[in-house]
Protein backbone atom coordinates (compact mmCIF):
# COMPACT_ATOMS: atom_id res chain seq x y z
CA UNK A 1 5.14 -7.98 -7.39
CA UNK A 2 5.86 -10.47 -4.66
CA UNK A 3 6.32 -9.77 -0.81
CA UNK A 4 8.51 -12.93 0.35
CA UNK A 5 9.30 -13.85 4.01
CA UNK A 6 12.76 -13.57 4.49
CA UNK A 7 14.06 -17.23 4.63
CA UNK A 8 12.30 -17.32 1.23
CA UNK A 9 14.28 -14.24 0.28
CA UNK A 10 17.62 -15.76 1.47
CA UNK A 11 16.42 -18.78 -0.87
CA UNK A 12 16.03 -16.60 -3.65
CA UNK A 13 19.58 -15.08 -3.33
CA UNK A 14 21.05 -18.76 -3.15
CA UNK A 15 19.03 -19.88 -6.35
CA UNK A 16 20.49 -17.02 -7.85
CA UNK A 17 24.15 -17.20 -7.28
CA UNK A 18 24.04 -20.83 -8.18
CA UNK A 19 21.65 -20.46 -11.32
CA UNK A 20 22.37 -17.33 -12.74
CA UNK A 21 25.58 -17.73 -11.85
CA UNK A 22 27.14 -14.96 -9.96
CA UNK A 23 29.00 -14.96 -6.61
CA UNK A 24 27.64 -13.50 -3.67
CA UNK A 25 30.49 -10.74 -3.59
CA UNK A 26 29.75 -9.69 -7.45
CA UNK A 27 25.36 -9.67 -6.10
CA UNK A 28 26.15 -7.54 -3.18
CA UNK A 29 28.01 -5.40 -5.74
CA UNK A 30 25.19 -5.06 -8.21
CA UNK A 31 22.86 -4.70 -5.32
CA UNK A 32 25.11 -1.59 -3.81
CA UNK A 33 25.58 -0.50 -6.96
CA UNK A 34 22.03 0.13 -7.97
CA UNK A 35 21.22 1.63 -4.68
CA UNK A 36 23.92 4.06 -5.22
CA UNK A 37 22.83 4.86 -8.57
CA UNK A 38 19.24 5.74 -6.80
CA UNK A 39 21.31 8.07 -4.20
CA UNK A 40 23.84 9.81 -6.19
CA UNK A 41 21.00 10.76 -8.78
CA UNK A 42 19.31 13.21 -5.39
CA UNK A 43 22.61 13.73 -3.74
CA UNK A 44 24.32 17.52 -3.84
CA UNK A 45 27.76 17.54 -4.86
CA UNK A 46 29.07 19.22 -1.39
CA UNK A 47 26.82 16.80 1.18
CA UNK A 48 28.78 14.57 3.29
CA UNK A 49 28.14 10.97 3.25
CA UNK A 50 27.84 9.21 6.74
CA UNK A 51 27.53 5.29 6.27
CA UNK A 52 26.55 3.62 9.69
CA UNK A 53 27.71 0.35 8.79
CA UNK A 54 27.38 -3.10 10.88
CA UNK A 55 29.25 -6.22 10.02
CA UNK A 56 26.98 -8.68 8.01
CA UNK A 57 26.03 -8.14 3.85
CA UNK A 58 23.77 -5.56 4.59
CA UNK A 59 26.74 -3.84 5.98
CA UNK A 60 28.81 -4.67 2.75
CA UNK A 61 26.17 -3.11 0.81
CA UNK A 62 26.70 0.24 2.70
CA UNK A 63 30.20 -0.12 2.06
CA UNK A 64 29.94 -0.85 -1.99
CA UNK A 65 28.02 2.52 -1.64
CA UNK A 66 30.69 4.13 0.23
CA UNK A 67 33.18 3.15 -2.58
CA UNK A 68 31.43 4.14 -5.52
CA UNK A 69 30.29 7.46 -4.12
CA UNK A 70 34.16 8.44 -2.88
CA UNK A 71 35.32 7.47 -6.04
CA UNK A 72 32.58 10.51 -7.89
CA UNK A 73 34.73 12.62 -4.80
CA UNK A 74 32.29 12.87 -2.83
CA UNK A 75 33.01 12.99 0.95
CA UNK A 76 32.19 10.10 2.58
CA UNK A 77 32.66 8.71 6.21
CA UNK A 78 32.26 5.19 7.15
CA UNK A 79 31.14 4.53 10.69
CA UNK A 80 32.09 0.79 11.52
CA UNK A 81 30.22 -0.64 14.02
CA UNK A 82 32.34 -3.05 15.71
CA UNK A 83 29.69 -4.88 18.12
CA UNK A 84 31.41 -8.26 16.98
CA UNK A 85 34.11 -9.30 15.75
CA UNK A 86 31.90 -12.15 13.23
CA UNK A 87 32.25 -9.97 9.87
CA UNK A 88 30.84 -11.73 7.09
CA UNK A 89 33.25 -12.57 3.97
CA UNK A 90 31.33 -10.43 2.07
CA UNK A 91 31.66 -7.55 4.34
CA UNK A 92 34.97 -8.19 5.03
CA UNK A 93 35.88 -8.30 0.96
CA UNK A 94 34.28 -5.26 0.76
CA UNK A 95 36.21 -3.45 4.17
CA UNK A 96 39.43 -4.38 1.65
CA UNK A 97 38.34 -3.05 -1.22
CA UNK A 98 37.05 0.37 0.48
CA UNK A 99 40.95 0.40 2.29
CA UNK A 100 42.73 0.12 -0.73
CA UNK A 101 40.89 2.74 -2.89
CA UNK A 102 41.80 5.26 0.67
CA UNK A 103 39.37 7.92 -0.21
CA UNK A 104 36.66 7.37 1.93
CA UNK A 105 37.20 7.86 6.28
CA UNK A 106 36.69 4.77 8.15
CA UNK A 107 36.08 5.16 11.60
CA UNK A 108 36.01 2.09 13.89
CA UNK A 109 33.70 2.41 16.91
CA UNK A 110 34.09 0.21 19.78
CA UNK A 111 32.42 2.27 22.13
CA UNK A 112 29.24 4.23 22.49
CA UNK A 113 31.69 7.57 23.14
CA UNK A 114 33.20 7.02 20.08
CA UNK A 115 30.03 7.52 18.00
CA UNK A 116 30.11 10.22 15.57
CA UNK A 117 26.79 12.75 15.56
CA UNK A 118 26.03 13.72 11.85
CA UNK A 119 25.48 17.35 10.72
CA UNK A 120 22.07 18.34 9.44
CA UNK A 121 23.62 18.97 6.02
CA UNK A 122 24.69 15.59 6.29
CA UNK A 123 23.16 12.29 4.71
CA UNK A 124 23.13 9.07 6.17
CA UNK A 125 23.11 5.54 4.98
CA UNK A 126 21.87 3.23 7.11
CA UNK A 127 23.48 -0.10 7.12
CA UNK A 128 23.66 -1.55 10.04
CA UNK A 129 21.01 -4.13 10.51
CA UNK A 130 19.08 -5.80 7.26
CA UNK A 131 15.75 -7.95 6.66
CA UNK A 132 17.29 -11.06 8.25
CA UNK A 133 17.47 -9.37 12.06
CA UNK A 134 15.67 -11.39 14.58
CA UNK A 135 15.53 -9.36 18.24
CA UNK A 136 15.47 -6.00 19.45
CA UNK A 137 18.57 -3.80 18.96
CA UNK A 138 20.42 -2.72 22.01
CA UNK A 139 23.79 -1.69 23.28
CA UNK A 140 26.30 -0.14 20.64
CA UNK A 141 24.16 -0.60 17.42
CA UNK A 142 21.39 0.97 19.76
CA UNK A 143 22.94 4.14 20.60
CA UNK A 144 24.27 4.58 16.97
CA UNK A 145 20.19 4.57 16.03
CA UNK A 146 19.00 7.20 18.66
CA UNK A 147 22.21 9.05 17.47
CA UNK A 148 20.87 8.94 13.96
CA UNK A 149 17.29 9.51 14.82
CA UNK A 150 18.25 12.21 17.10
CA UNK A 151 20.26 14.25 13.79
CA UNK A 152 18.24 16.35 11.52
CA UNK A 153 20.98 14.72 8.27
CA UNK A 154 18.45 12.87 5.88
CA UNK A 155 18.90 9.50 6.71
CA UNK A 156 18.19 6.59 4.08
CA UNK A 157 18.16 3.11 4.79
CA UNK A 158 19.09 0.46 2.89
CA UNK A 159 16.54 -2.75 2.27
CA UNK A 160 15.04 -2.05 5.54
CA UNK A 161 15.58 0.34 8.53
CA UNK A 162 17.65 -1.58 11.00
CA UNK A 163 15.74 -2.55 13.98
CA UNK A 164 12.55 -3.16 12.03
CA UNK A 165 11.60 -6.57 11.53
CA UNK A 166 10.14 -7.88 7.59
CA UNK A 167 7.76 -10.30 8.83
CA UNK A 168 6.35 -9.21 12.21
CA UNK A 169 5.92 -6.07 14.28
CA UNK A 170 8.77 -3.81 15.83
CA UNK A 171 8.25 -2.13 19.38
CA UNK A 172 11.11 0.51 20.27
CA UNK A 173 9.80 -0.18 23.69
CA UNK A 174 12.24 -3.26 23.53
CA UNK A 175 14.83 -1.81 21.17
CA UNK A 176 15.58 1.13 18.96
CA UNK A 177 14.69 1.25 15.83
CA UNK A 178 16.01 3.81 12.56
CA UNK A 179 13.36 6.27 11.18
CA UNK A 180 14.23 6.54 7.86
CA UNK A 181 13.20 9.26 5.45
CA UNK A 182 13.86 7.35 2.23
CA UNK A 183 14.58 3.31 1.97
CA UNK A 184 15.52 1.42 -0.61
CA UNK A 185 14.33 -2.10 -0.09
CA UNK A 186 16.38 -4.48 -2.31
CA UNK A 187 14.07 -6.48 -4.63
CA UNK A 188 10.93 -6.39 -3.42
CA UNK A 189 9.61 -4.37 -0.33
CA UNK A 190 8.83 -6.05 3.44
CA UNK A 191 5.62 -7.18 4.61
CA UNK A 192 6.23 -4.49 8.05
CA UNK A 193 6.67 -2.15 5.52
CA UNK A 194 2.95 -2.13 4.94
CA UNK A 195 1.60 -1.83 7.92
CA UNK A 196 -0.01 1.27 9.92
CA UNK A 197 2.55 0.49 13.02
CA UNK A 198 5.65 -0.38 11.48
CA UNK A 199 5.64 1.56 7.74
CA UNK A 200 5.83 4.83 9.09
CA UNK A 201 9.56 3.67 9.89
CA UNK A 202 10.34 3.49 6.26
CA UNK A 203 9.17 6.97 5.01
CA UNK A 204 9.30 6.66 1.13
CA UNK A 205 9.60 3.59 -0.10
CA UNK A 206 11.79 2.87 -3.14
CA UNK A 207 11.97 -0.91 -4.79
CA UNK A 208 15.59 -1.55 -5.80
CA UNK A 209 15.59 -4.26 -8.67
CA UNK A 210 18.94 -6.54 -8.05
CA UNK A 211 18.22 -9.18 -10.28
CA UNK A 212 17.22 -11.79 -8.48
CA UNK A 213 16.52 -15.27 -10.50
CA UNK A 214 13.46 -14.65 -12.31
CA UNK A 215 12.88 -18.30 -12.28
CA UNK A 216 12.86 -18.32 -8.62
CA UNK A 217 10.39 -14.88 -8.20
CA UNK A 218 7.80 -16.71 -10.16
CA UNK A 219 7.86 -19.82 -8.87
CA UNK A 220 7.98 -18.80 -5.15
CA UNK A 221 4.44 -19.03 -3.31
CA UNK A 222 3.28 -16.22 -1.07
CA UNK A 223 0.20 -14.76 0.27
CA UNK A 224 1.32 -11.25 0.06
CA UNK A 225 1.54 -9.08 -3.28
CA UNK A 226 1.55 -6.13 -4.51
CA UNK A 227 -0.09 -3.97 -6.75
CA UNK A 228 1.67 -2.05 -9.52
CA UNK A 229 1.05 -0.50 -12.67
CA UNK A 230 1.09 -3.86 -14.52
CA UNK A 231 -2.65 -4.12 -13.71
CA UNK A 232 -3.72 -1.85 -16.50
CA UNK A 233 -3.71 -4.17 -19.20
CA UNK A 234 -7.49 -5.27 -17.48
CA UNK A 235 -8.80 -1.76 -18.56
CA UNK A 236 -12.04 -2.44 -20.50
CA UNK A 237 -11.10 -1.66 -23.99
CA UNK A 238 -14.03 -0.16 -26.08
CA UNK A 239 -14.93 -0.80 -29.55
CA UNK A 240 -16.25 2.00 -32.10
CA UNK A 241 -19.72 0.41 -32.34
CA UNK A 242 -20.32 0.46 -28.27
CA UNK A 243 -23.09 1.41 -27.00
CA UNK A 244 -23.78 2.24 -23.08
CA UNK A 245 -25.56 -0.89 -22.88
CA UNK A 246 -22.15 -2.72 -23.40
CA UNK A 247 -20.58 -1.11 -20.34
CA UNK A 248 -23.01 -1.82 -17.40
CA UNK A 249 -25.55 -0.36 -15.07
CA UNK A 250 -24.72 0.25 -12.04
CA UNK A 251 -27.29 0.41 -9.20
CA UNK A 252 -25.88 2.78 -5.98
CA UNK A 253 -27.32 2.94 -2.66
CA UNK A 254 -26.25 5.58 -0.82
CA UNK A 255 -27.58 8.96 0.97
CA UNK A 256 -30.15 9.75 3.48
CA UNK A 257 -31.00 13.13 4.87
CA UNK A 258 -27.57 14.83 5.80
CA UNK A 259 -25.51 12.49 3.86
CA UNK A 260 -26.30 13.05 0.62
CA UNK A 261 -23.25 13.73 -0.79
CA UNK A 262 -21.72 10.27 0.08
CA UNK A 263 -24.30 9.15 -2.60
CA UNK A 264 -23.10 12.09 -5.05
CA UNK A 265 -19.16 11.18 -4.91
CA UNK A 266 -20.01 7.60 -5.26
CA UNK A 267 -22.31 7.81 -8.27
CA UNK A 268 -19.97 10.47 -10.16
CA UNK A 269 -17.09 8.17 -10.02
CA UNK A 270 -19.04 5.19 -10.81
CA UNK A 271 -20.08 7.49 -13.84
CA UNK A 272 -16.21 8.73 -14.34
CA UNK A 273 -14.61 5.20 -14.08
CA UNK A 274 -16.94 3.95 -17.20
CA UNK A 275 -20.08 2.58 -16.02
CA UNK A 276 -22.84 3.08 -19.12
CA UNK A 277 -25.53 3.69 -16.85
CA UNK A 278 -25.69 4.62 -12.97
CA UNK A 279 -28.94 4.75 -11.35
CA UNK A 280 -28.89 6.11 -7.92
CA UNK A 281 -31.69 5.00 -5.52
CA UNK A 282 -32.00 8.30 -3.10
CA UNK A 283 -34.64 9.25 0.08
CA UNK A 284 -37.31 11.72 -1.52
CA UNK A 285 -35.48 14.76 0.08
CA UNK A 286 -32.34 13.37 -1.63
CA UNK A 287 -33.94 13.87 -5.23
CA UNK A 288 -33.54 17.20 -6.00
CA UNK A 289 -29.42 17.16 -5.04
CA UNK A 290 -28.58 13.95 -7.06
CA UNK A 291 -30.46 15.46 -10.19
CA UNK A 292 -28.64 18.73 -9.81
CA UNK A 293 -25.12 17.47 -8.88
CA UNK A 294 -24.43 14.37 -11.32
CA UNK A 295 -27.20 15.07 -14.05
CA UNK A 296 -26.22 11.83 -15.93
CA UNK A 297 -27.12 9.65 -13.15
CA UNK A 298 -30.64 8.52 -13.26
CA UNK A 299 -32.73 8.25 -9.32
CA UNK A 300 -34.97 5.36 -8.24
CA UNK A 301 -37.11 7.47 -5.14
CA UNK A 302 -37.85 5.88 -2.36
CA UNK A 303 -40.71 6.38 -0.78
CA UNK A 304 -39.18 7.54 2.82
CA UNK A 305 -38.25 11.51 3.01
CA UNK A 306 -35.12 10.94 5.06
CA UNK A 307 -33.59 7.30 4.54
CA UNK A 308 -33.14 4.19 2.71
CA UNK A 309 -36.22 1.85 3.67
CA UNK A 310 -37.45 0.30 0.53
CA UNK A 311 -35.23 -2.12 -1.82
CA UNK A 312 -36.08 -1.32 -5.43
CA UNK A 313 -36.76 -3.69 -8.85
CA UNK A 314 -33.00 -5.20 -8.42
CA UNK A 315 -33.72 -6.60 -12.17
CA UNK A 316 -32.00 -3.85 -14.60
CA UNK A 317 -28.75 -3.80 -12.76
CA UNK A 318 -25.45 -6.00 -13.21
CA UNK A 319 -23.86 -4.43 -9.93
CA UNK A 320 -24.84 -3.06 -6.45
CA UNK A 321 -23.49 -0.62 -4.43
CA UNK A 322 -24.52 -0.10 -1.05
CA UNK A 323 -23.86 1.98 2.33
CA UNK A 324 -22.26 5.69 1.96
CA UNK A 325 -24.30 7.64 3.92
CA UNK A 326 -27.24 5.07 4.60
CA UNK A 327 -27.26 5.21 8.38
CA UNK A 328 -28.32 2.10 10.42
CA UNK A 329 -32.03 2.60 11.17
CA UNK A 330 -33.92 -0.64 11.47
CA UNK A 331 -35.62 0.01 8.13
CA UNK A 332 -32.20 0.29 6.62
CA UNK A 333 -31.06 -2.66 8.38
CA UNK A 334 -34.21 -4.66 6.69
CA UNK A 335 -33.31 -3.05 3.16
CA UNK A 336 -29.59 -4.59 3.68
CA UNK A 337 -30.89 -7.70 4.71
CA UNK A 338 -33.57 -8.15 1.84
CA UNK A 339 -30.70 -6.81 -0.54
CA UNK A 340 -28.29 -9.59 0.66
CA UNK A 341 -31.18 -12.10 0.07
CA UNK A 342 -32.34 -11.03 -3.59
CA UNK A 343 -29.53 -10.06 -5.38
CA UNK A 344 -28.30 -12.12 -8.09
CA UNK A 345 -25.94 -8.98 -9.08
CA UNK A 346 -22.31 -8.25 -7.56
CA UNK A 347 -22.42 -6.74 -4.46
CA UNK A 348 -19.95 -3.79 -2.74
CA UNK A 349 -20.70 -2.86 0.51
CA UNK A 350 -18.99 0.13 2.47
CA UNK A 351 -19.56 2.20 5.17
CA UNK A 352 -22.98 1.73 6.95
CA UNK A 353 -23.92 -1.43 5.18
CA UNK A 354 -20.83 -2.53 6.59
CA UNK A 355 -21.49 -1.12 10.05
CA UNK A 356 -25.25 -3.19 9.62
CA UNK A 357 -23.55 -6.36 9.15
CA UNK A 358 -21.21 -5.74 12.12
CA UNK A 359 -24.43 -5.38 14.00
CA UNK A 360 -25.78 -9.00 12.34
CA UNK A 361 -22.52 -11.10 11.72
CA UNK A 362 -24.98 -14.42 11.33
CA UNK A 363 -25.60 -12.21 7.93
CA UNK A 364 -22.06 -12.57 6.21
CA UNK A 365 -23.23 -16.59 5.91
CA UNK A 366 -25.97 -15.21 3.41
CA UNK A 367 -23.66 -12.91 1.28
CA UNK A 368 -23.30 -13.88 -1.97
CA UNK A 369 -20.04 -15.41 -3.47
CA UNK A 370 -17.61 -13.07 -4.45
CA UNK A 371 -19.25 -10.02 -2.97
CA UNK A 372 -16.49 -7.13 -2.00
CA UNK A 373 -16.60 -5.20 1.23
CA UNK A 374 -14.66 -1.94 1.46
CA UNK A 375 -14.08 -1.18 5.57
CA UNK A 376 -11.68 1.00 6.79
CA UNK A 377 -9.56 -0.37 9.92
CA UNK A 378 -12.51 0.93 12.44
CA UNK A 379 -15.04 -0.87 10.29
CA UNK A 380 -13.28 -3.78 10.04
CA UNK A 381 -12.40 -4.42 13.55
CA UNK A 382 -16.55 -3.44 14.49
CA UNK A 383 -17.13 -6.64 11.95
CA UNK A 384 -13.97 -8.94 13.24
CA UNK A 385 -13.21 -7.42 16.46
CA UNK A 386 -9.96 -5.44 17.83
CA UNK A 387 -6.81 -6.59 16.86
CA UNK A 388 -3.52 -5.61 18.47
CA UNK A 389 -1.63 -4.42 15.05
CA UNK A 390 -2.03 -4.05 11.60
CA UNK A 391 -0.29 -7.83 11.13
CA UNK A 392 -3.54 -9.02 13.13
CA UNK A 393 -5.85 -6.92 11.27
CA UNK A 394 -4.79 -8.30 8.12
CA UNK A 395 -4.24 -12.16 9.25
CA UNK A 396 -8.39 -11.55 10.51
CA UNK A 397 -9.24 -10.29 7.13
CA UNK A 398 -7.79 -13.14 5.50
CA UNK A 399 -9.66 -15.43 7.23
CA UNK A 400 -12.80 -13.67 6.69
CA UNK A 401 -12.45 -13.41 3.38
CA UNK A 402 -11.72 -17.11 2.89
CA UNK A 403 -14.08 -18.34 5.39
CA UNK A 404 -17.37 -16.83 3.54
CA UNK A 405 -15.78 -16.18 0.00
CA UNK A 406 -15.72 -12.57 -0.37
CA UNK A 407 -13.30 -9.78 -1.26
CA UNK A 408 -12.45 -7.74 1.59
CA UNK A 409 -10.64 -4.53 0.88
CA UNK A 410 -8.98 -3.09 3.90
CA UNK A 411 -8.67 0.68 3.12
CA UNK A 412 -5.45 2.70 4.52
CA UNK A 413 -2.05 3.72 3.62
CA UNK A 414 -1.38 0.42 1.53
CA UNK A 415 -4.64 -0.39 0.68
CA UNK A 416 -5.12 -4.42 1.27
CA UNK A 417 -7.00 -6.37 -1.11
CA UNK A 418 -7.89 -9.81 1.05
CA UNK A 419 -9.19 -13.10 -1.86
CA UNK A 420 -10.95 -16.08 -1.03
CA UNK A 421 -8.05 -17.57 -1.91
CA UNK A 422 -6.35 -16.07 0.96
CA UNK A 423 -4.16 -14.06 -0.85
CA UNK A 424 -3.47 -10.54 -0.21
CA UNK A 425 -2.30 -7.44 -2.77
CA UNK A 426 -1.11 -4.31 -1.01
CA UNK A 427 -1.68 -1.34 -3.00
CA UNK A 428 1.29 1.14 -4.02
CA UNK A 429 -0.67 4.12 -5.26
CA UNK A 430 -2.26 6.83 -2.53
CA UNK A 431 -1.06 9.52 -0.60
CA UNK A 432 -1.27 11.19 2.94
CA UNK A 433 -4.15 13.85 1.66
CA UNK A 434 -6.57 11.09 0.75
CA UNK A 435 -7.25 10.86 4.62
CA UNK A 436 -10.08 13.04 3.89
CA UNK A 437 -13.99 12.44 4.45
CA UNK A 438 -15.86 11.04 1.14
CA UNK A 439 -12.65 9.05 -0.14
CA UNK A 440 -13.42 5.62 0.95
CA UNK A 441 -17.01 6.91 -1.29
CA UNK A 442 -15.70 7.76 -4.13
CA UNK A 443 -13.64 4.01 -3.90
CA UNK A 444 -17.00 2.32 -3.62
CA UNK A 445 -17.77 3.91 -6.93
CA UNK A 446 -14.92 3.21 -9.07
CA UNK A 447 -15.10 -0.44 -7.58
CA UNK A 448 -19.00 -0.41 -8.43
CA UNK A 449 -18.13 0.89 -11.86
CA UNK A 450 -15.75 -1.63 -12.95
CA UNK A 451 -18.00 -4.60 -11.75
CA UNK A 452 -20.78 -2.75 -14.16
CA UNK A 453 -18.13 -3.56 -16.99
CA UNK A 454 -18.30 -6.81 -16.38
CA UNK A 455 -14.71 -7.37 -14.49
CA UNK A 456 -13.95 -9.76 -12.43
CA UNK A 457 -14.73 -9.02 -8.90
CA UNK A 458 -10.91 -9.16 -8.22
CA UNK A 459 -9.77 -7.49 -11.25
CA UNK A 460 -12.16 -4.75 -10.19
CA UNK A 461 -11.03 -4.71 -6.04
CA UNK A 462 -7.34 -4.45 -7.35
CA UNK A 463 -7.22 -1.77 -10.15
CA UNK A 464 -10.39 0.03 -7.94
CA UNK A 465 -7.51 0.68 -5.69
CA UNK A 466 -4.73 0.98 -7.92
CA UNK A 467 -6.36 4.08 -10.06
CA UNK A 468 -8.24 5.70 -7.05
CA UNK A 469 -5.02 5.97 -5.09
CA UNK A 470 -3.19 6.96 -8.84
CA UNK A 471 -5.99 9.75 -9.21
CA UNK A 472 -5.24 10.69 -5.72
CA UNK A 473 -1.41 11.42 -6.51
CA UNK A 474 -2.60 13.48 -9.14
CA UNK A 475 -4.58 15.66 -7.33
CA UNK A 476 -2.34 16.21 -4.54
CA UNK A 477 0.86 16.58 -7.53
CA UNK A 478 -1.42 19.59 -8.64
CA UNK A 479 -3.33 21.03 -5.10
CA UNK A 480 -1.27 19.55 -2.16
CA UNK A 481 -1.96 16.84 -0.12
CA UNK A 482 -3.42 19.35 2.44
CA UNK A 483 -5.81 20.82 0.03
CA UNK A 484 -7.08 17.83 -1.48
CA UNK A 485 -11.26 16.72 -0.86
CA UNK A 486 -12.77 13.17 -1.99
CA UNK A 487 -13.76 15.11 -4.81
CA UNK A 488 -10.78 15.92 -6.31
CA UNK A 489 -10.20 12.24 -6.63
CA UNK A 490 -13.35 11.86 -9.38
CA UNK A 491 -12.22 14.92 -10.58
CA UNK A 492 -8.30 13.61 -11.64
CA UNK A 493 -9.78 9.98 -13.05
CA UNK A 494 -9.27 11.10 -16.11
CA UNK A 495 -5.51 12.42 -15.86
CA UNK A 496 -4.74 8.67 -13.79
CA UNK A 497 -6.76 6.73 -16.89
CA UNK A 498 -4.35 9.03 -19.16
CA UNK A 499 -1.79 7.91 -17.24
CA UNK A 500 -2.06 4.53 -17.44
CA UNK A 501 -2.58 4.37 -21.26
CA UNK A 502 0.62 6.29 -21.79
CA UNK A 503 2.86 3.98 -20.22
């Protein structure tokens, strides 16, 4: 799925009335229409409806709402903004339509007194600003947001919260801005809606097909994506003959004295995701816990009690994973360096190794093509410095990744997965309770365990993401979010693998 800009959306509705055909009145009608289809479906039969409408089309899609739910008899209350007296024709059409059926309330506001404060019963639809606003809300559309965000009604926006920008960040330092609990973003979702700063605005996110031109979706070039279930069809497929040698071996570095169990959550999901073989290479005190906690994973020992100091045969192995739990000594720096200089084997660096090359940037040069590096936002801004937002952040990794031809995966809420291309997929799976320590580890081994079946290195970043978020929302469907450990994750694989063969 595409994220486009929002003159490139406003090109795609154009396309669409001309090509399918349709007019724009009979679009903003299918549009409202599916939205209310999505809202009636979770509404009680006894709430009351409050639609906080403005005057352009995203307005007229709160009022095709309005209509259609009135005419199930449900109670509904229109609150027209009347900041301007520019209606759109659309809006306007629809103001006519919503008169003449006389069973919803329409109450012009002209006034900040005037504004009506919803009940906590209540829910409200919020459309009074859509993707296309350009400046900070004030004045009378202002005060109807803090009214809203001041309620405890369920508020849920349509395509956007209004106030929040699509393309760039939102500061209700300069204007107010709706915090919505649900939104239903009309075609596609918003670039803001996948950032730290801005997506918490949104609360959950719900993609509202309106039939845009197909034509148009696929021909339209962006650098932002996202990832959906459609990536499955990579799964590795296995034959009745196979043998473990056809699916990979899989060398992980990870552990030292303390940290050992970074190296057990990443070699048990390396293990669960498919790998044939995992080999672990472990300190000596670090022997005794990997052979007891993942008995299928073989050890390479080095020769240090506490830490990783000495780079083993790299020979047998088709990927390696390095950094969970490593530390930064200066011998593990040197093992990291010598590892970036002999491998002819995929590479995935997290944590520590991550935090090493941070400390010895002239190293990225040497890293080899297509190599994928897993930081989380502190990691990443140690290796590319601060940035002001999460817009920043991902315009940095972008760069990064195109400037030395890597895969950078930038973990958080929407997981980013940054090409050399310059392209960059968003994940959709994941939940709050994956905020947990060991989760970014057990990512490293999924990752590490698709490269060992002989993926693609973006094939592997993308549906890395995709199922260890989807066996994330498995584990919290079953424990709770607040429950849930990095180990859970490995443990639900299966039931997200499951999943995706069903469908």
């Amino acid at each position: 799925m595409k994220i486009l800009p929002v003159d490139k959306i406003r090109e795609a509705d154009a396309y669409t009335i001309q090509n399918e055909p349709i007019a724009s009145i009979d679009l903003m009608e299918r549009a409202g229409t599916n939205c209310y289809e999505w809202i009636k479906e979770r509404l009680a039969s006894d709430q009351k409806v409050m639609v906080f409408a403005g005057i352009g089309n995203n307005a007229g899609d709160g009022l095709v709402i309005a209509r259609l739910l009135a005419a199930d008899d449900i109670e509904v209350e229109v609150v027209h903004l009347q900041f301007s007296e520019k209606f759109s024709g659309d809006f306007s059409t629809n103001m006519d339509r919503l008169k003449k059926q006389n069973k919803a309330k329409i109450m012009p506001v002209k006034s900040e007194e005037q504004i009506p404060e919803p009940s906590a019963d209540d829910v409200v639809i919020d459309a009074v600003f859509g993707s296309g606003l350009a400046r900070p809300v004030k004045g009378l559309p202002g005060k109807a947001i803090e009214v809203i965000n001041q309620s405890e009604a369920v508020v849920v926006a349509i395509d956007i919260p209004s106030g929040l920008y699509a393309d760039h960040p939102a500061d209700e330092k300069e204007g107010t801005i709706v915090h919505a609990d649900y939104t239903l973003s009309l075609q596609m979702p918003k670039l803001s809606m996948m950032m730290p700063e801005t997506g918490d605005f949104v609360g959950e996110l719900s993609v509202i097909p309106i039939g845009l031109h197909p034509d148009f979706l696929e021909q339209a070039d962006t650098p932002y994506h996202v990832i959906t279930d459609e990536f499955k069809t990579l799964l590795p497929r296995r034959t009745k003959f196979a043998h473990k040698g056809n699916y990979g071996h899989a060398l992980i570095i990870a552990g030292s004295y303390g940290k050992m169990g970074a190296c057990v959550l990443s070699s048990k999901s390396c293990l669960r995701t498919g790998a044939g073989l995992v080999t672990a290479h472990v300190p000596k005190k670090g022997y005794d816990i990997i052979q007891t906690a993942v008995p299928e994973c073989m050890t390479v020992i080095d020769p240090d009690q506490e830490i990783q100091a000495n780079l083993p045969d790299l020979k047998p192995y088709n990927v390696i994973a390095a950094g969970p739990g490593i530390g930064q000594s200066a011998q593990t720096q040197k093992l990291i360096k010598v590892l970036i200089q002999e491998s002819q084997a995929p590479l995935v660096f997290d944590a520590d190794a991550i935090n090493i090359l941070a400390e010895n940037k002239t190293w990225l040069s040497f890293l080899p093509s297509n190599s994928i590096l897993t930081p989380h936002p502190g990691e990443f801004d140690r290796l590319a410095g601060k940035s002001k937002n999460g817009f920043e952040r991902i315009e940095k990794a972008r760069e990064l990744a195109k400037k030395y031809h890597i895969y950078l995966v930038l973990k958080g809420a929407n997981t980013a997965v940054c090409t050399p291309r310059g392209y960059v997929w968003f994940n959709s799976t994941g939940n709050p309770g994956m905020a947990t320590a060991g989760s970014g580890d057990v990512l490293t081994g999924i990752i590490a365990g698709m490269l060992a079946q002989h993926m693609k290195p973006f094939d592997a970043a993308c549906l890395g993401v995709f199922i260890h978020g989807l066996a994330g929302d498995e584990a919290a469907d079953e424990i709770g979010e607040e429950a849930l450990i990095a180990s859970d994750i490995t443990d639900f694989l299966p039931e997200a693998y499951d999943l995706l063969a069903d469908e």
